[in-house]
N, C-alpha and C. Protein backbone atom coordinates (compact mmCIF):
# COMPACT_ATOMS: atom_id res chain seq x y z
N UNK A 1 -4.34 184.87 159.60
CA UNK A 1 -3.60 185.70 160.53
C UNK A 1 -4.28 185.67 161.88
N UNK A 2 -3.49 185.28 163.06
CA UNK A 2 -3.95 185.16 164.66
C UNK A 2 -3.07 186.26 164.84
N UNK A 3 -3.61 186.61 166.15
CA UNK A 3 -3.28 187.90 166.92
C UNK A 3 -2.04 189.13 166.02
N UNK A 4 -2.41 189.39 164.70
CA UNK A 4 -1.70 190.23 164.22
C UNK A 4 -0.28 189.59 163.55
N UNK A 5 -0.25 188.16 164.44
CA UNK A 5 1.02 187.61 163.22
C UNK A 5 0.60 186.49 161.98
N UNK A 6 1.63 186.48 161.19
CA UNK A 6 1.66 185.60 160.13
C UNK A 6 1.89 184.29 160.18
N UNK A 7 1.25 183.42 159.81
CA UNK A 7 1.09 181.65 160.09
C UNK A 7 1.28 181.39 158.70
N UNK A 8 2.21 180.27 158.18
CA UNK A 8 2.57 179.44 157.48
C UNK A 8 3.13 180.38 156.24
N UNK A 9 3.19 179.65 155.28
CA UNK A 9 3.83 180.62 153.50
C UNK A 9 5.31 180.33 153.51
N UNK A 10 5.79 181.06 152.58
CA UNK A 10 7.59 180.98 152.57
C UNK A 10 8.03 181.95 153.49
N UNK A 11 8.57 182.01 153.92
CA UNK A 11 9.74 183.32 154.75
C UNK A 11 10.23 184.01 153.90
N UNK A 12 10.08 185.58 154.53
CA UNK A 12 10.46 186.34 153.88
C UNK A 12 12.01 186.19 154.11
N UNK A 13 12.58 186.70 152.28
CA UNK A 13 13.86 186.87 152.27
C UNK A 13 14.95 188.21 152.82
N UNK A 14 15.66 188.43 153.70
CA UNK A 14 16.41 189.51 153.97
C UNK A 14 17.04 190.22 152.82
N UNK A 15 16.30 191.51 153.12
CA UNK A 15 16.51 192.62 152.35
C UNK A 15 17.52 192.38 151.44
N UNK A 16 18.90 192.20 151.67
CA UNK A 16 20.06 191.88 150.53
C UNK A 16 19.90 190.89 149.48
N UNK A 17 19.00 189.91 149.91
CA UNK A 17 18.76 188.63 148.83
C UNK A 17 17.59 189.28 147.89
N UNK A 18 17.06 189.74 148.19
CA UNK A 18 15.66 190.35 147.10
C UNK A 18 16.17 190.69 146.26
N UNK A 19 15.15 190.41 145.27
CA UNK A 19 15.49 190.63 143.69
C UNK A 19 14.45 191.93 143.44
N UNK A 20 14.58 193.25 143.57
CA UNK A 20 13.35 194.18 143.42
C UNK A 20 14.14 195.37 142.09
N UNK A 21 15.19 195.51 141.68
CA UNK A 21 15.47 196.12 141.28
C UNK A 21 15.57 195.57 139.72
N UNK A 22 14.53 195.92 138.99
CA UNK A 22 14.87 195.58 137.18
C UNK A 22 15.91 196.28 136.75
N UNK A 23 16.53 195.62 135.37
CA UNK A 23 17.37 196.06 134.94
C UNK A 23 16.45 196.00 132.98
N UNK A 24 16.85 197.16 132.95
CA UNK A 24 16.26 197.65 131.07
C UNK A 24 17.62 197.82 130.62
N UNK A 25 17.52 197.29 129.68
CA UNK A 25 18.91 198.17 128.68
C UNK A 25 19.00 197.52 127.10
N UNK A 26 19.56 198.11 126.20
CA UNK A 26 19.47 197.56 125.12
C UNK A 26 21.14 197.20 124.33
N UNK A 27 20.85 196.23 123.85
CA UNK A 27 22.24 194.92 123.43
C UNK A 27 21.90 195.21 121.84
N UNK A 28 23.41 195.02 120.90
CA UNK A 28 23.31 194.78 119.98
C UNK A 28 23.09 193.22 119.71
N UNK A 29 22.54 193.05 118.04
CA UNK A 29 22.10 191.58 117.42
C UNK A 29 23.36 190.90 118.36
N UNK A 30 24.58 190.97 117.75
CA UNK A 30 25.50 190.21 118.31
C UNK A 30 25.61 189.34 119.53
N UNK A 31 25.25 191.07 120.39
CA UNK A 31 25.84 190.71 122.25
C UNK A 31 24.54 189.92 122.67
N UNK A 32 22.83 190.00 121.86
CA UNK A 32 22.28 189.57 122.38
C UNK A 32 22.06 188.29 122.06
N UNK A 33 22.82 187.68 120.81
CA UNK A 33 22.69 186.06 120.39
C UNK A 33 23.52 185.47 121.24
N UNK A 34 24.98 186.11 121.51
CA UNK A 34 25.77 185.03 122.71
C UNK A 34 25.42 185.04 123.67
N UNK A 35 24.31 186.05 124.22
CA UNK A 35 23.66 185.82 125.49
C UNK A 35 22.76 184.50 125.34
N UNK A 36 22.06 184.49 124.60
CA UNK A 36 20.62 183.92 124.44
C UNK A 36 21.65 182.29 124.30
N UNK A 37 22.63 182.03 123.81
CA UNK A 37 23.17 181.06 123.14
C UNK A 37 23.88 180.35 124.60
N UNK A 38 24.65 181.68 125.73
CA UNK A 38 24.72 181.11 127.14
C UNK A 38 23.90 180.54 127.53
N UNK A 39 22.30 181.32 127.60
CA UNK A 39 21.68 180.74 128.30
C UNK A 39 21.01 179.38 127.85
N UNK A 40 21.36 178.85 126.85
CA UNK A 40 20.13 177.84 126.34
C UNK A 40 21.66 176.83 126.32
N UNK A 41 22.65 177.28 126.71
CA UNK A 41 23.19 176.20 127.22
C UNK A 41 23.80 176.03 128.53
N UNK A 42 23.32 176.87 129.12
CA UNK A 42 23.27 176.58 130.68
C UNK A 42 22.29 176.21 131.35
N UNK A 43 21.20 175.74 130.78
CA UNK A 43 20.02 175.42 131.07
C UNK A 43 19.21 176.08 132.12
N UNK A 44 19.55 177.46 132.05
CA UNK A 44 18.65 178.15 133.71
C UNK A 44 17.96 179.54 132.57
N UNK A 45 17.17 180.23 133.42
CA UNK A 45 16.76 181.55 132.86
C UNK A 45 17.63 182.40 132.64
N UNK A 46 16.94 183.07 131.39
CA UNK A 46 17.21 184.23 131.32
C UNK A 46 18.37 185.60 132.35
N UNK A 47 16.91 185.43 133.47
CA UNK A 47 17.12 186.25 134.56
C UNK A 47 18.61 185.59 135.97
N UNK A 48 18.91 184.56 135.59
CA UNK A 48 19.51 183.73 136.39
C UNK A 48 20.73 183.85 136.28
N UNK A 49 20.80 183.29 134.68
CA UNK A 49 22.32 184.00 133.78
C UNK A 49 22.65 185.00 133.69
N UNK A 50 21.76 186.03 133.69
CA UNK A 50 22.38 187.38 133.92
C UNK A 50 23.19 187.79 135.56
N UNK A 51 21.95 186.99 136.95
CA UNK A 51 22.47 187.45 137.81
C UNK A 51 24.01 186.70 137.84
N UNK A 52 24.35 185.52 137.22
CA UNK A 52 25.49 184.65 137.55
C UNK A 52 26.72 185.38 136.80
N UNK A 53 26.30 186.04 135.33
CA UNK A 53 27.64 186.90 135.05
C UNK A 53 27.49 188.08 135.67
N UNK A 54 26.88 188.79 136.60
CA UNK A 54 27.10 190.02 137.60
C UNK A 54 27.85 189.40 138.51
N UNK A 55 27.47 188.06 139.23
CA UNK A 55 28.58 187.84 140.28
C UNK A 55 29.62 187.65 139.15
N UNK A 56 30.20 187.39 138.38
CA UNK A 56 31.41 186.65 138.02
C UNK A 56 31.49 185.45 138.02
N UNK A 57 30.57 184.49 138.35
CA UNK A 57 30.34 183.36 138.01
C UNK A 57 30.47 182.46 136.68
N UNK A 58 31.33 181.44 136.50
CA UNK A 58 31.89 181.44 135.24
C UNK A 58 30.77 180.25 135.13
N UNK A 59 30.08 180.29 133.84
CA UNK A 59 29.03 179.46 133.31
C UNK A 59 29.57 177.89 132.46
N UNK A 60 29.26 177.11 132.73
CA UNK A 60 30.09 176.02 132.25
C UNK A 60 28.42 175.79 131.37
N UNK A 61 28.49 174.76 130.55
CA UNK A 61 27.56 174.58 129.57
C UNK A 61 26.55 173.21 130.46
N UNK A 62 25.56 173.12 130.29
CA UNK A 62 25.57 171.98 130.66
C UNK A 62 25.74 170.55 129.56
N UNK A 63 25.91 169.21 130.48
CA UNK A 63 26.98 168.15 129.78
C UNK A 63 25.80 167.51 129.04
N UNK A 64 26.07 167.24 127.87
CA UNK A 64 25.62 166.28 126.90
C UNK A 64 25.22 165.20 127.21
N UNK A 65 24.61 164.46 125.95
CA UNK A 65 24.35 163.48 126.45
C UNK A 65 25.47 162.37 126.08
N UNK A 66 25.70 162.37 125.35
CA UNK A 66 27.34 161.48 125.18
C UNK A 66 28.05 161.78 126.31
N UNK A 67 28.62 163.22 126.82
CA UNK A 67 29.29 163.03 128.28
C UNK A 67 28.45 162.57 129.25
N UNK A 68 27.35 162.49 129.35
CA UNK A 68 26.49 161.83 130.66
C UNK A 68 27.07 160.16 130.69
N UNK A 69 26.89 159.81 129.41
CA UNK A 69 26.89 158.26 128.81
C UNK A 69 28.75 157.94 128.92
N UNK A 70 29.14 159.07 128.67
CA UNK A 70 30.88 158.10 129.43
C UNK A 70 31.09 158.59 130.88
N UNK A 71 30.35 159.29 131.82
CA UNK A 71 30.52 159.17 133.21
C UNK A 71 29.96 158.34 133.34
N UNK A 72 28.99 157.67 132.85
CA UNK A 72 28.21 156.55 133.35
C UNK A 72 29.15 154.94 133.30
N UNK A 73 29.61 155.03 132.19
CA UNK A 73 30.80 154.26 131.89
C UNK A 73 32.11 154.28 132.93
N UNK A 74 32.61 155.00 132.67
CA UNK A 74 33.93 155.50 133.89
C UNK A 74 33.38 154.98 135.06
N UNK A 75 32.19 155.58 135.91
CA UNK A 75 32.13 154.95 137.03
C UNK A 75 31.92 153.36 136.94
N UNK A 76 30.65 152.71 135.96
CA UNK A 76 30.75 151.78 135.92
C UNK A 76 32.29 151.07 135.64
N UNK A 77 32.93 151.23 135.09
CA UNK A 77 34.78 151.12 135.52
C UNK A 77 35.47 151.00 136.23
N UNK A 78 35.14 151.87 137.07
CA UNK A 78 35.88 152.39 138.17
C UNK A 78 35.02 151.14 139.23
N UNK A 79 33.81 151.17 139.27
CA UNK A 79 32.83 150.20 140.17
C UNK A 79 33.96 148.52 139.87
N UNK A 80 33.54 148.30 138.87
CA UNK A 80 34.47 147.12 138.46
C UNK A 80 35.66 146.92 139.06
N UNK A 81 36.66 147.91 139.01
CA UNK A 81 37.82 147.78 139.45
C UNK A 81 37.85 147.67 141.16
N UNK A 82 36.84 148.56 141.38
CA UNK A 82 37.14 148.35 142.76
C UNK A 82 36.41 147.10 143.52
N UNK A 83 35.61 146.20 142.59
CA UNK A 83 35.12 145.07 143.32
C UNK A 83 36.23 143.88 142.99
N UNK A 84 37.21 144.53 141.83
CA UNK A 84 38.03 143.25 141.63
C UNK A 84 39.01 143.38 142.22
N UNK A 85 39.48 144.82 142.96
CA UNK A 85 40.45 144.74 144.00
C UNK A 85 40.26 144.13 145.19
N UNK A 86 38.91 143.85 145.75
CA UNK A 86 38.30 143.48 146.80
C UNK A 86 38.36 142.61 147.06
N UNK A 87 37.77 141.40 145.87
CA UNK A 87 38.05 140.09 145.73
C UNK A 87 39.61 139.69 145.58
N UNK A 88 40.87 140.40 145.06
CA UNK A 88 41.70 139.74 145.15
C UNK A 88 42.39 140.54 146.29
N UNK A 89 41.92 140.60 146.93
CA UNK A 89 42.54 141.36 148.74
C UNK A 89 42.10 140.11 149.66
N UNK A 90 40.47 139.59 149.12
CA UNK A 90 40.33 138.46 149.82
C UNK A 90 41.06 136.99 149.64
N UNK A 91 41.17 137.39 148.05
CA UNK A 91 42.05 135.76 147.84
C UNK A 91 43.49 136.14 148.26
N UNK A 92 43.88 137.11 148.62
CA UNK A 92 45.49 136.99 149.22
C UNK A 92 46.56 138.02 147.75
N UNK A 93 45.68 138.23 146.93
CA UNK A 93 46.22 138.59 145.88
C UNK A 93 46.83 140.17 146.13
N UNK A 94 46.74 140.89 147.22
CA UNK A 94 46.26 142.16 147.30
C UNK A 94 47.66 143.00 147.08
N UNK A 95 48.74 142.71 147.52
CA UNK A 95 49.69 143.42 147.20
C UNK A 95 50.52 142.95 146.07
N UNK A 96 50.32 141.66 145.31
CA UNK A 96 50.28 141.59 144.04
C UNK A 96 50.26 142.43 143.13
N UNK A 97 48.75 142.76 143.24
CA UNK A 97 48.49 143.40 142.27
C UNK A 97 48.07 145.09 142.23
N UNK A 98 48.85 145.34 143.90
CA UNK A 98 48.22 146.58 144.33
C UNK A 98 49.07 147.88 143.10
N UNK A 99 50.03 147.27 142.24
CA UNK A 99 50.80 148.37 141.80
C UNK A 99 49.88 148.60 140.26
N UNK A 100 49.68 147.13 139.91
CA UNK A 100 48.35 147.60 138.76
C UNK A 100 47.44 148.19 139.11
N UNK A 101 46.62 148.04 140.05
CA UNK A 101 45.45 148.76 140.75
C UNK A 101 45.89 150.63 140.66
N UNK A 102 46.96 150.61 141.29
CA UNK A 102 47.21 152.38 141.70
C UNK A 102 47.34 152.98 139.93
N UNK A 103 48.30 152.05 139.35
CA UNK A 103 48.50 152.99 137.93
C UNK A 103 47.19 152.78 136.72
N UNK A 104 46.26 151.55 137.74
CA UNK A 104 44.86 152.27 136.92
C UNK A 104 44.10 153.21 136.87
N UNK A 105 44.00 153.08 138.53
CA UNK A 105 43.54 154.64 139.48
C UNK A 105 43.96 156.28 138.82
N UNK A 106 45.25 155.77 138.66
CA UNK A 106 45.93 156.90 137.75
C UNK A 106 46.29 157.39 136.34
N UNK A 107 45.25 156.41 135.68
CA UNK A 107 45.07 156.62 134.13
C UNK A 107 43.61 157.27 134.48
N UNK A 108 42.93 156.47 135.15
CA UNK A 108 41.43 157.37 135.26
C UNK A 108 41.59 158.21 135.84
N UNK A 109 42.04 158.92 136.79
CA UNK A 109 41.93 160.24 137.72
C UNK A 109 42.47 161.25 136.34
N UNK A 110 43.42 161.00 135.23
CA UNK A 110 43.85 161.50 134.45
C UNK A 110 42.77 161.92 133.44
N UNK A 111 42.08 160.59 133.14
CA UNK A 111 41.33 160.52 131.69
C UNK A 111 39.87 161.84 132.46
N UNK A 112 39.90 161.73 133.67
CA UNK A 112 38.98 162.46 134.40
C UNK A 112 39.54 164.18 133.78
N UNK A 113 40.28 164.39 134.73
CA UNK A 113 40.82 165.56 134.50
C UNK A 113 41.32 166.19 133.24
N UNK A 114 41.20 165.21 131.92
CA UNK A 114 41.13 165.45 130.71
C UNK A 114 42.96 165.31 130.44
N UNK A 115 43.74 164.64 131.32
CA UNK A 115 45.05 165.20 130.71
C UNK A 115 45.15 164.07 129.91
N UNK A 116 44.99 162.81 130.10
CA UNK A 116 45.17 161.57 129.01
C UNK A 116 43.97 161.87 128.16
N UNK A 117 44.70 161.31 126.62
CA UNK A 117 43.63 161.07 125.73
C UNK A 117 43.29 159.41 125.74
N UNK A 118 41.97 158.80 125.69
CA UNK A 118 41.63 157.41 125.60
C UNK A 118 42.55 157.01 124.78
């Protein structure tokens, strides 16, 4: 500390963001296994998940490893398609085949959004 001020550290957070107020209370077996069962699949704390269902924050799970392994796929897909549209834009092919291209675009934007089944 020089002349009475503060040099380097984190910045303090404004009053509204502080976390100073605990919360105690007691949960039945039940309410406290689907808690514990949110949190170990939302992968954050305890204390985190609780503040996210006070906002209303809707908790999605986090993704597997099989779903990691078909986004990885899909894009690699999607990568494909769009280098083979590229190449046949260069060979002259491009409005050929631009109507296969769109209704592929539009099986995946689907299979994305879950409305097609594979």
């Amino acid at each position: 500390m020089r002349n009475g001020t503060h040099k380097g550290g984190r910045p303090r957070l404004p009053e509204n963001e502080k976390c100073n107020k605990p919360l105690h209370f007691k949960v039945t077996e039940d309410e406290y296994n689907k808690f514990i069962d949110k949190v170990k699949k939302s992968d954050k704390s305890q204390s985190e998940v609780l503040r996210q269902m006070l906002k209303k924050v809707t908790l999605r799970p986090r993704m597997s490893n099989m779903d990691w392994q078909t986004r990885r796929d899909l894009q690699g897909a999607c990568n494909n398609l769009n280098q083979l549209a590229h190449q046949a834009n260069i060979a002259g092919y491009g409005e050929e085949i631009k109507e296969q291209n769109v209704s592929l675009m539009t099986d995946i934007s689907s299979l994305l959004k879950g409305d097609l089944k594979p």
